[in-house]
PDB file of N, CA and C in Angstrom:
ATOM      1  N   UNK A   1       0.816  -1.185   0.000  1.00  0.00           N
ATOM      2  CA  UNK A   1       0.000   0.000   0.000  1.00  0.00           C
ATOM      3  C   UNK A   1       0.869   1.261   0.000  1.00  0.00           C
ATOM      4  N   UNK A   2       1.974   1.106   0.902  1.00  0.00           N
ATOM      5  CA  UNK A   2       2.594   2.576   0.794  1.00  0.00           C
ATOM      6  C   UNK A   2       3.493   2.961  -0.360  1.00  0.00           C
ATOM      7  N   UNK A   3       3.954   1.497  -1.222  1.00  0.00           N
ATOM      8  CA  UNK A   3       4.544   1.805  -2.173  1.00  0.00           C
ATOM      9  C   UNK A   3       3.487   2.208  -4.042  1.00  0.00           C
ATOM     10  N   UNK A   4       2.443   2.146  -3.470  1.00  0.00           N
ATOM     11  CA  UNK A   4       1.034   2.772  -4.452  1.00  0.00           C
ATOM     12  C   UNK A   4       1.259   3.782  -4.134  1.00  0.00           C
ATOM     13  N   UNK A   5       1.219   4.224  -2.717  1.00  0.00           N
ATOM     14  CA  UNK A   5       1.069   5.913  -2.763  1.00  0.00           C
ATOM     15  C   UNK A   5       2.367   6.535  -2.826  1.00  0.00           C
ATOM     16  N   UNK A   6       3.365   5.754  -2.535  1.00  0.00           N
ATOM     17  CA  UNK A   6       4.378   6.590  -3.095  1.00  0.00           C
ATOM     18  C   UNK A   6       4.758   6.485  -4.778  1.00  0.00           C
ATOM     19  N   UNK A   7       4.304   6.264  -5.306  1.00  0.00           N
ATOM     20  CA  UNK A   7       4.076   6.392  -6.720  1.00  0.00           C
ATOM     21  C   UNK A   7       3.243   7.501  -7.166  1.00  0.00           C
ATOM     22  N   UNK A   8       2.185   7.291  -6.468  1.00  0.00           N
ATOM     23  CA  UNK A   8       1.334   8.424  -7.175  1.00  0.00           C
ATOM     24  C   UNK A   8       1.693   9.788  -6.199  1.00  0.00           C
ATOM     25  N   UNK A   9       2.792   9.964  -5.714  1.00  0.00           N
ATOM     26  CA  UNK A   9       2.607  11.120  -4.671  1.00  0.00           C
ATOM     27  C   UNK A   9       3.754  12.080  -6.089  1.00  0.00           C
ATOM     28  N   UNK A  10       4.383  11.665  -6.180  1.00  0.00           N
ATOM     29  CA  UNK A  10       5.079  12.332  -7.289  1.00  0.00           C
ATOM     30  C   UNK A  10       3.910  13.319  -8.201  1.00  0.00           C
ATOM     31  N   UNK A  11       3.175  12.502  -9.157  1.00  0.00           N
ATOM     32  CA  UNK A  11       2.254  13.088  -9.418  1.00  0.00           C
ATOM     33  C   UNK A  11       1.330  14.189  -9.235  1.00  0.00           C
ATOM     34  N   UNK A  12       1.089  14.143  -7.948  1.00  0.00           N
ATOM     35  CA  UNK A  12       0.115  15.404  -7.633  1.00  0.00           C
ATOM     36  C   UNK A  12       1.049  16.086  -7.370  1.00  0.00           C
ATOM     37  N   UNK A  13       0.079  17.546  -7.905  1.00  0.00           N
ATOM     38  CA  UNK A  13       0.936  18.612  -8.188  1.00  0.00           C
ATOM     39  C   UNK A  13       0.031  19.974  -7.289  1.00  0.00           C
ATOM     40  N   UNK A  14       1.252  20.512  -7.117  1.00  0.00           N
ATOM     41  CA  UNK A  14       0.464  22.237  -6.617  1.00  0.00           C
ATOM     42  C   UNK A  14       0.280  22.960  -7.481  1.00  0.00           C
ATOM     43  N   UNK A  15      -0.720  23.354  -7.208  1.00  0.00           N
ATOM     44  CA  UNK A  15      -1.448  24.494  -8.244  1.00  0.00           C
ATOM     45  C   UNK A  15      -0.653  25.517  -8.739  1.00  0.00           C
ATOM     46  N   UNK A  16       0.171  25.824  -7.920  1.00  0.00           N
ATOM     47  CA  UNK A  16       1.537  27.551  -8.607  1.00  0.00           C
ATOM     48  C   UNK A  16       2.286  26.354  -9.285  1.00  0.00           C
ATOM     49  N   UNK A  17       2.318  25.273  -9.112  1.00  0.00           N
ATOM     50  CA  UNK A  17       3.408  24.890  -9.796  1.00  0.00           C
ATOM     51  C   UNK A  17       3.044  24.678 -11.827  1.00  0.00           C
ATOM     52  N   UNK A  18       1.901  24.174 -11.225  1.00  0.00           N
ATOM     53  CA  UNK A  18       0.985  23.953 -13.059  1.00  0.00           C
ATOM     54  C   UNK A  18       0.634  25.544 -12.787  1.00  0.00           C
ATOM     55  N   UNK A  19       0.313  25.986 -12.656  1.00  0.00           N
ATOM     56  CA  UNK A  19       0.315  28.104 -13.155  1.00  0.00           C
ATOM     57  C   UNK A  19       1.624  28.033 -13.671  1.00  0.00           C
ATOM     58  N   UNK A  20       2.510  27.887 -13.091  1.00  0.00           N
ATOM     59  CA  UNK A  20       4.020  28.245 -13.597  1.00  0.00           C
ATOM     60  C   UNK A  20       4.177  27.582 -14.976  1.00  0.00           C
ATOM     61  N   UNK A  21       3.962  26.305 -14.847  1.00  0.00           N
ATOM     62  CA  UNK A  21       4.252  25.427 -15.990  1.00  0.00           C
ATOM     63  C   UNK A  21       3.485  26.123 -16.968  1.00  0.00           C
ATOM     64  N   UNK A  22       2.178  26.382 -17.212  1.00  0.00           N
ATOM     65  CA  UNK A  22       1.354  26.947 -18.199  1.00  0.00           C
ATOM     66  C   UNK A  22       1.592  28.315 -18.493  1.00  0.00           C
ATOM     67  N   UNK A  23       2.587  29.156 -17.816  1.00  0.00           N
ATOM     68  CA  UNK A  23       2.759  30.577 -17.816  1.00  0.00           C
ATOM     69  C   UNK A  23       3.940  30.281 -19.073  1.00  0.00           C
ATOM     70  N   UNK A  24       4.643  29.570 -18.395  1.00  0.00           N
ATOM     71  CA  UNK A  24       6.285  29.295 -19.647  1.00  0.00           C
ATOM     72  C   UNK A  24       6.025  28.770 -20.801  1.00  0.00           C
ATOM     73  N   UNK A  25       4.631  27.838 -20.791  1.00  0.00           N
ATOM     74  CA  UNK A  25       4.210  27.469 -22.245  1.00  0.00           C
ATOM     75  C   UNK A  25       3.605  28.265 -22.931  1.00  0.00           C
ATOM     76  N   UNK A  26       2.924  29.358 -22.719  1.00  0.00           N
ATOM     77  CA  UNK A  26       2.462  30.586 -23.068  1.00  0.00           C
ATOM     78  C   UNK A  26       3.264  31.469 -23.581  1.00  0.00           C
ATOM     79  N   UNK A  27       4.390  31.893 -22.439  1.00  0.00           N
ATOM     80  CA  UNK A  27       5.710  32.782 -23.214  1.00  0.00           C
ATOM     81  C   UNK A  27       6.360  31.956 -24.277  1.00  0.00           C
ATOM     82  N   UNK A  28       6.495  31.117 -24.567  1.00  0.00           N
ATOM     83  CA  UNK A  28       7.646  30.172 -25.598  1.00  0.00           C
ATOM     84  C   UNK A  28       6.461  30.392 -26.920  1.00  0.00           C
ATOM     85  N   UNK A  29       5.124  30.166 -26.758  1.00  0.00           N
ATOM     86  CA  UNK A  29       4.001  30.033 -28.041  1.00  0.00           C
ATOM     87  C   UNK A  29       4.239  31.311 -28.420  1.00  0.00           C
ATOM     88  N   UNK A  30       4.455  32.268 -27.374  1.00  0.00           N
ATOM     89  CA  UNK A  30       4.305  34.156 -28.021  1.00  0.00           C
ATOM     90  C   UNK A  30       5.849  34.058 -28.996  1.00  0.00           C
ATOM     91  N   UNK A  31       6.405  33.570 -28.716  1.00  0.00           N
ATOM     92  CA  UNK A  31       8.107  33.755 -29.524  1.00  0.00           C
ATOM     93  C   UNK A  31       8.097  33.240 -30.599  1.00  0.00           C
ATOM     94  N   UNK A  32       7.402  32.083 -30.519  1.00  0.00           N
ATOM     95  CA  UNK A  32       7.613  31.785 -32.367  1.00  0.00           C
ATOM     96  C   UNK A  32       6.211  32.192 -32.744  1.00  0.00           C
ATOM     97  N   UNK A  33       6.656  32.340 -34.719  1.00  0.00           N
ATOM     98  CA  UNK A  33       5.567  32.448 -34.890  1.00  0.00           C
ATOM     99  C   UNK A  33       4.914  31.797 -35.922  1.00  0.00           C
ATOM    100  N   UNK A  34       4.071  30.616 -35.078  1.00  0.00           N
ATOM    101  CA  UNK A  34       4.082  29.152 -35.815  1.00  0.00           C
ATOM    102  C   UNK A  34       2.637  29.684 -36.900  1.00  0.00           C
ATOM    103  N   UNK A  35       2.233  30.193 -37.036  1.00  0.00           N
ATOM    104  CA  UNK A  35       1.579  30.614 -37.984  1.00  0.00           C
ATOM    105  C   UNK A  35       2.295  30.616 -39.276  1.00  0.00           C
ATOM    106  N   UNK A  36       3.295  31.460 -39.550  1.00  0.00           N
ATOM    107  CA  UNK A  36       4.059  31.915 -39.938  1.00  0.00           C
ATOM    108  C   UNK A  36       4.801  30.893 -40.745  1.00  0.00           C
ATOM    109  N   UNK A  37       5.569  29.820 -39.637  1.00  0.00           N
ATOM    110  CA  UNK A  37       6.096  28.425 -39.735  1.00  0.00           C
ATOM    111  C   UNK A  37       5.269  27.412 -40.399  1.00  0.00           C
ATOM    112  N   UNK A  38       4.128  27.232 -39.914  1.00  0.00           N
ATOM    113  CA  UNK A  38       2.582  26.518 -40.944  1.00  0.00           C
ATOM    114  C   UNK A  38       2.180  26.423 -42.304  1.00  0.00           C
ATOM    115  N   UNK A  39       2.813  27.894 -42.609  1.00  0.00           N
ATOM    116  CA  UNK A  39       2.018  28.480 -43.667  1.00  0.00           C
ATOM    117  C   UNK A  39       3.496  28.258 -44.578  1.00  0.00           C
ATOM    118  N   UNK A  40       4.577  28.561 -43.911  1.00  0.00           N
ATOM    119  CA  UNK A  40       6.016  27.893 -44.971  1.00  0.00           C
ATOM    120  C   UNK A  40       5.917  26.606 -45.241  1.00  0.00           C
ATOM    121  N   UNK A  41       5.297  25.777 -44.069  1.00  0.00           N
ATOM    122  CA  UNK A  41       5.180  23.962 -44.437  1.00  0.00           C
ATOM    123  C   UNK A  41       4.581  23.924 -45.416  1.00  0.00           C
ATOM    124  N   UNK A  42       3.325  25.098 -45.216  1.00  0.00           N
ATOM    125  CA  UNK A  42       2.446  24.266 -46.497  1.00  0.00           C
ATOM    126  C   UNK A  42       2.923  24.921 -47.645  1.00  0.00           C
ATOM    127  N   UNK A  43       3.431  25.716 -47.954  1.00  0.00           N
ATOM    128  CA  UNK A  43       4.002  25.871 -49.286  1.00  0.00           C
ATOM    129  C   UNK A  43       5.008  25.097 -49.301  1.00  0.00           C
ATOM    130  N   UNK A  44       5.665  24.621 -48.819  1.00  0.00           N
ATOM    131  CA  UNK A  44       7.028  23.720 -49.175  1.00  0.00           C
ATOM    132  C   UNK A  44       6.401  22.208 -49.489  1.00  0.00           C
ATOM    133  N   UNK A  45       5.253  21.802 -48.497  1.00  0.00           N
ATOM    134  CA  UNK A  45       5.203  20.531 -49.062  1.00  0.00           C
ATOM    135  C   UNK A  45       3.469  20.478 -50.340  1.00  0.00           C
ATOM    136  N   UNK A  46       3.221  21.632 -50.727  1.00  0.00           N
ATOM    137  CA  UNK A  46       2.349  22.116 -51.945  1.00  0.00           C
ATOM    138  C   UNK A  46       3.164  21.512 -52.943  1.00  0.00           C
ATOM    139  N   UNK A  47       4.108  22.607 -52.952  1.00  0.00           N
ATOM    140  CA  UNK A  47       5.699  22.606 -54.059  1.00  0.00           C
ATOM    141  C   UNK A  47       6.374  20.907 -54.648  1.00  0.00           C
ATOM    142  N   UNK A  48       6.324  20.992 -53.165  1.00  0.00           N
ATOM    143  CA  UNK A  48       7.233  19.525 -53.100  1.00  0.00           C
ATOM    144  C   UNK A  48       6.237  18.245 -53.573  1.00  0.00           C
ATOM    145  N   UNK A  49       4.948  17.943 -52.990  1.00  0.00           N
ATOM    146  CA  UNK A  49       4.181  17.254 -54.213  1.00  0.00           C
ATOM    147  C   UNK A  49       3.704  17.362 -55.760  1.00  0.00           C
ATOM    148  N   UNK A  50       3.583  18.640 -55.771  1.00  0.00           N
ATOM    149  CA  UNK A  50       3.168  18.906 -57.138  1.00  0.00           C
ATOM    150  C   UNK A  50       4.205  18.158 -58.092  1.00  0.00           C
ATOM    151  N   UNK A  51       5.428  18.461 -57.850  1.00  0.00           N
ATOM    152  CA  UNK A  51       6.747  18.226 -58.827  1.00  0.00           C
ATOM    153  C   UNK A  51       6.573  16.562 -58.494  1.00  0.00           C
ATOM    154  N   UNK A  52       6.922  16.308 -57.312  1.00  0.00           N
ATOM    155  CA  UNK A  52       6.917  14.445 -57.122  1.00  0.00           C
ATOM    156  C   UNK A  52       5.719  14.323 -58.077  1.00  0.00           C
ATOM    157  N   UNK A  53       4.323  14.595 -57.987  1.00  0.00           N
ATOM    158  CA  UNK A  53       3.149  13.974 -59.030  1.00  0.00           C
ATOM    159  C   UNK A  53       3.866  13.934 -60.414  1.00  0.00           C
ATOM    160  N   UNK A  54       4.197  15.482 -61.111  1.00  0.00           N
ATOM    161  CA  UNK A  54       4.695  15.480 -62.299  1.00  0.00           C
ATOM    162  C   UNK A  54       5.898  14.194 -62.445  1.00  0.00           C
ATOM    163  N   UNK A  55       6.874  14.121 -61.468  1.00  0.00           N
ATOM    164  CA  UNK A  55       7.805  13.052 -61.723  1.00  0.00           C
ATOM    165  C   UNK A  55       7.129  11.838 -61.994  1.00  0.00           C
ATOM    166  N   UNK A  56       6.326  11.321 -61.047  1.00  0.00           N
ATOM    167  CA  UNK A  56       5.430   9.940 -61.466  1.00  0.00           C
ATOM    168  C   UNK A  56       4.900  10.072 -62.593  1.00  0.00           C
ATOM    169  N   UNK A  57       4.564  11.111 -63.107  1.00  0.00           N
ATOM    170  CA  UNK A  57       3.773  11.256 -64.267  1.00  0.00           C
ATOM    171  C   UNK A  57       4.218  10.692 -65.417  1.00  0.00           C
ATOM    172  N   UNK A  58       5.791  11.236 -65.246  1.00  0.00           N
ATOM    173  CA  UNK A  58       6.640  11.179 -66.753  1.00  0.00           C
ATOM    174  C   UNK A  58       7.271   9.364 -66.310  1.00  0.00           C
ATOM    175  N   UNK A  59       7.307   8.974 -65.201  1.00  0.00           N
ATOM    176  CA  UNK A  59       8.052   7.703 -65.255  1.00  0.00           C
ATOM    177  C   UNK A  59       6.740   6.691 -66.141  1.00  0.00           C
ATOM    178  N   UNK A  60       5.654   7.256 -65.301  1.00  0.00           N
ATOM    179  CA  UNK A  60       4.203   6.274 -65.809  1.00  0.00           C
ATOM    180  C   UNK A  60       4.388   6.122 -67.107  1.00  0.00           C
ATOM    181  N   UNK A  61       4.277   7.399 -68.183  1.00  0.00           N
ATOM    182  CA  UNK A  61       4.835   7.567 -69.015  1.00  0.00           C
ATOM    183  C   UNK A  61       5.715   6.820 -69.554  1.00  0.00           C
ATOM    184  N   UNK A  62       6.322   7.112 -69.381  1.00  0.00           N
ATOM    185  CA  UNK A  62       7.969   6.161 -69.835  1.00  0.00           C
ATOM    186  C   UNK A  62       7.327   4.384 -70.234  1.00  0.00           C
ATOM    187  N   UNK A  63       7.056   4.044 -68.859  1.00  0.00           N
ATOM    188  CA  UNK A  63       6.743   2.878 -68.492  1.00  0.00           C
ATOM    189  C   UNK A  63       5.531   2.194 -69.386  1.00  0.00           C
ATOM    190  N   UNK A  64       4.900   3.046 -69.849  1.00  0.00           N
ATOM    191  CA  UNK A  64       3.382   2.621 -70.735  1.00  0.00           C
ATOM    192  C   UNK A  64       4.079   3.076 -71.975  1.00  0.00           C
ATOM    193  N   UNK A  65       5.225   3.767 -72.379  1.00  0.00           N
ATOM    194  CA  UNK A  65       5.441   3.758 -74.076  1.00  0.00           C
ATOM    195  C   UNK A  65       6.431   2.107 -74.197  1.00  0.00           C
ATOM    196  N   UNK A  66       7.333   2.229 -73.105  1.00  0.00           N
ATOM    197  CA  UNK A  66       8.013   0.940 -73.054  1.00  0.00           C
ATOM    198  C   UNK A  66       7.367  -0.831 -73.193  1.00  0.00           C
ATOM    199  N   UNK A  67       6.203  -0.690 -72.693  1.00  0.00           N
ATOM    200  CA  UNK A  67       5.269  -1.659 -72.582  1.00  0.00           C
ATOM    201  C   UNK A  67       4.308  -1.432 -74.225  1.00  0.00           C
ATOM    202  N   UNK A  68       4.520  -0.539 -74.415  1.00  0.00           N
ATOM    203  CA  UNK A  68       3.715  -0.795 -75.936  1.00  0.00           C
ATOM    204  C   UNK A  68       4.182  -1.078 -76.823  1.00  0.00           C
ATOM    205  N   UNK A  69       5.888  -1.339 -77.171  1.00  0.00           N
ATOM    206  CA  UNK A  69       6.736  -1.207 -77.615  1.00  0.00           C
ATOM    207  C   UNK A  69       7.291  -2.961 -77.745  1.00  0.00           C
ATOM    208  N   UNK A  70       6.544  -3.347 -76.629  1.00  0.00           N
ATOM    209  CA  UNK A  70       6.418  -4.825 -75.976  1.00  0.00           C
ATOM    210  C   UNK A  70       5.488  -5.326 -76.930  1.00  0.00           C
ATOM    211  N   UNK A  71       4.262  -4.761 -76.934  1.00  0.00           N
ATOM    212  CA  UNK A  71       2.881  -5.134 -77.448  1.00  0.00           C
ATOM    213  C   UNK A  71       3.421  -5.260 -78.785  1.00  0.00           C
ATOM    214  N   UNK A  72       4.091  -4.248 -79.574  1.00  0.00           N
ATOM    215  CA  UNK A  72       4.193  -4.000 -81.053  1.00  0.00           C
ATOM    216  C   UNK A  72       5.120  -5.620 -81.419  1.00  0.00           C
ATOM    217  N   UNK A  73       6.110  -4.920 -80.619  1.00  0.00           N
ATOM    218  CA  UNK A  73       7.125  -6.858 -81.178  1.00  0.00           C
ATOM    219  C   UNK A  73       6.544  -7.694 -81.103  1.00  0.00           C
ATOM    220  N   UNK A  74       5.643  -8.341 -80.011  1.00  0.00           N
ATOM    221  CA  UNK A  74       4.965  -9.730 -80.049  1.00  0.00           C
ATOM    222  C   UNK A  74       3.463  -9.650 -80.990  1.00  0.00           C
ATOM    223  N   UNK A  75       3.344  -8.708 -81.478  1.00  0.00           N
ATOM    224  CA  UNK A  75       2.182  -9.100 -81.921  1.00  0.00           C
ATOM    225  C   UNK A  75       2.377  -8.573 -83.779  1.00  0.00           C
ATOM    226  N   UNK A  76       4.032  -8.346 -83.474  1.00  0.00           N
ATOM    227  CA  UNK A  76       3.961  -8.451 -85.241  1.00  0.00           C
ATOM    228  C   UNK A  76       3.732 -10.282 -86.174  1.00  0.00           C
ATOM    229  N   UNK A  77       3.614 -10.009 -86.901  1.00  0.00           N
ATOM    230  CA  UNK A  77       3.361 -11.559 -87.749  1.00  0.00           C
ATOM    231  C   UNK A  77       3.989 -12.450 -87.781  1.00  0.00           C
ATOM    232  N   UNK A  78       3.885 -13.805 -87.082  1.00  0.00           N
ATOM    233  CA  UNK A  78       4.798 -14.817 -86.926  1.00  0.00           C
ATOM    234  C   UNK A  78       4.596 -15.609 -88.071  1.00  0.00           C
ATOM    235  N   UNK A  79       5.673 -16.593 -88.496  1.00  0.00           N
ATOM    236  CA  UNK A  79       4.929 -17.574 -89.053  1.00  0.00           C
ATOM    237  C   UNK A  79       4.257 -18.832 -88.188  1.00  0.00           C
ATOM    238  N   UNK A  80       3.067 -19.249 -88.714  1.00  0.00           N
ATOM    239  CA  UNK A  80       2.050 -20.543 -88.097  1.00  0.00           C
ATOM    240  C   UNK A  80       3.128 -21.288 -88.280  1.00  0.00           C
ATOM    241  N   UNK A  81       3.112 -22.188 -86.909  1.00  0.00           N
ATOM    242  CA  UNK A  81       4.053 -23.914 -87.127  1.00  0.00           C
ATOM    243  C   UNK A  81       3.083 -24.282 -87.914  1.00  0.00           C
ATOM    244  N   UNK A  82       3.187 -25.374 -88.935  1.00  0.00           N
ATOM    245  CA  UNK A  82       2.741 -26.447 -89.251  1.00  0.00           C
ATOM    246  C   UNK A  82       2.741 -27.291 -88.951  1.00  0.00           C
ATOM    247  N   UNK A  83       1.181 -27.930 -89.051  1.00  0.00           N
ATOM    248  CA  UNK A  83       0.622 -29.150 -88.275  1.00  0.00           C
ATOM    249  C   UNK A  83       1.057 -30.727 -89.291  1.00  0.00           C
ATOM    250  N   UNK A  84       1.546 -31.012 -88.402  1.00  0.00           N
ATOM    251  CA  UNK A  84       1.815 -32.479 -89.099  1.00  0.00           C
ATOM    252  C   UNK A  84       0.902 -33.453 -88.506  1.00  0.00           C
ATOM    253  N   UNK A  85       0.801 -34.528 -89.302  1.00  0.00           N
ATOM    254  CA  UNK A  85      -0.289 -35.319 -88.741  1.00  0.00           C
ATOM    255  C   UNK A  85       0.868 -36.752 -88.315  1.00  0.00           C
ATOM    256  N   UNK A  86       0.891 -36.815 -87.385  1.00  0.00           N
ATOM    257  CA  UNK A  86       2.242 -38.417 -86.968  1.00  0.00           C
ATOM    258  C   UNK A  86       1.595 -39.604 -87.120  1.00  0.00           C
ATOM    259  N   UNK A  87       0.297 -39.092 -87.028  1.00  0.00           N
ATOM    260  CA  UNK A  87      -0.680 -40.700 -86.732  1.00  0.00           C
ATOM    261  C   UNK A  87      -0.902 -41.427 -88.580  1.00  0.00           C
TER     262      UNK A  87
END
């Protein structure tokens, strides 16, 4: 039993102490200015997909002229084996 409550005694906290804690997280949010920071992410990763899409675009590309190129050789005109009859 006393080693339960000495576990949770850590835990509880005094009230100036969480004021304090929430006062310093307050001053640190006023210093940056993550708005600011947000709004650079999202243009950087806008930027940064658009171009990756275009890159997939042109490999897809690539990849579907290469494959047709496939289609054209095998399906130019072979000659038929001829059927022999053994029997």
């Amino acid at each position: 039993m006393v080693l339960i409550l000495a576990r949770a005694l850590p835990r509880v906290e005094d009230e100036s102490m969480a004021a304090r804690r929430e006062r310093k997280l307050g001053e640190k949010s006023a210093i940056l200015p993550l708005e600011k920071i947000d709004a650079a992410i999202n243009v950087f990763l806008h930027k940064t997909l658009r171009k990756l899409k275009v890159f997939v675009m042109k490999i897809d590309n690539a990849i579907s002229d290469k494959l047709r190129s496939f289609n054209k050789k095998e399906t130019a005109p072979k000659a038929l084996p001829e059927k022999t009859d053994s029997q």
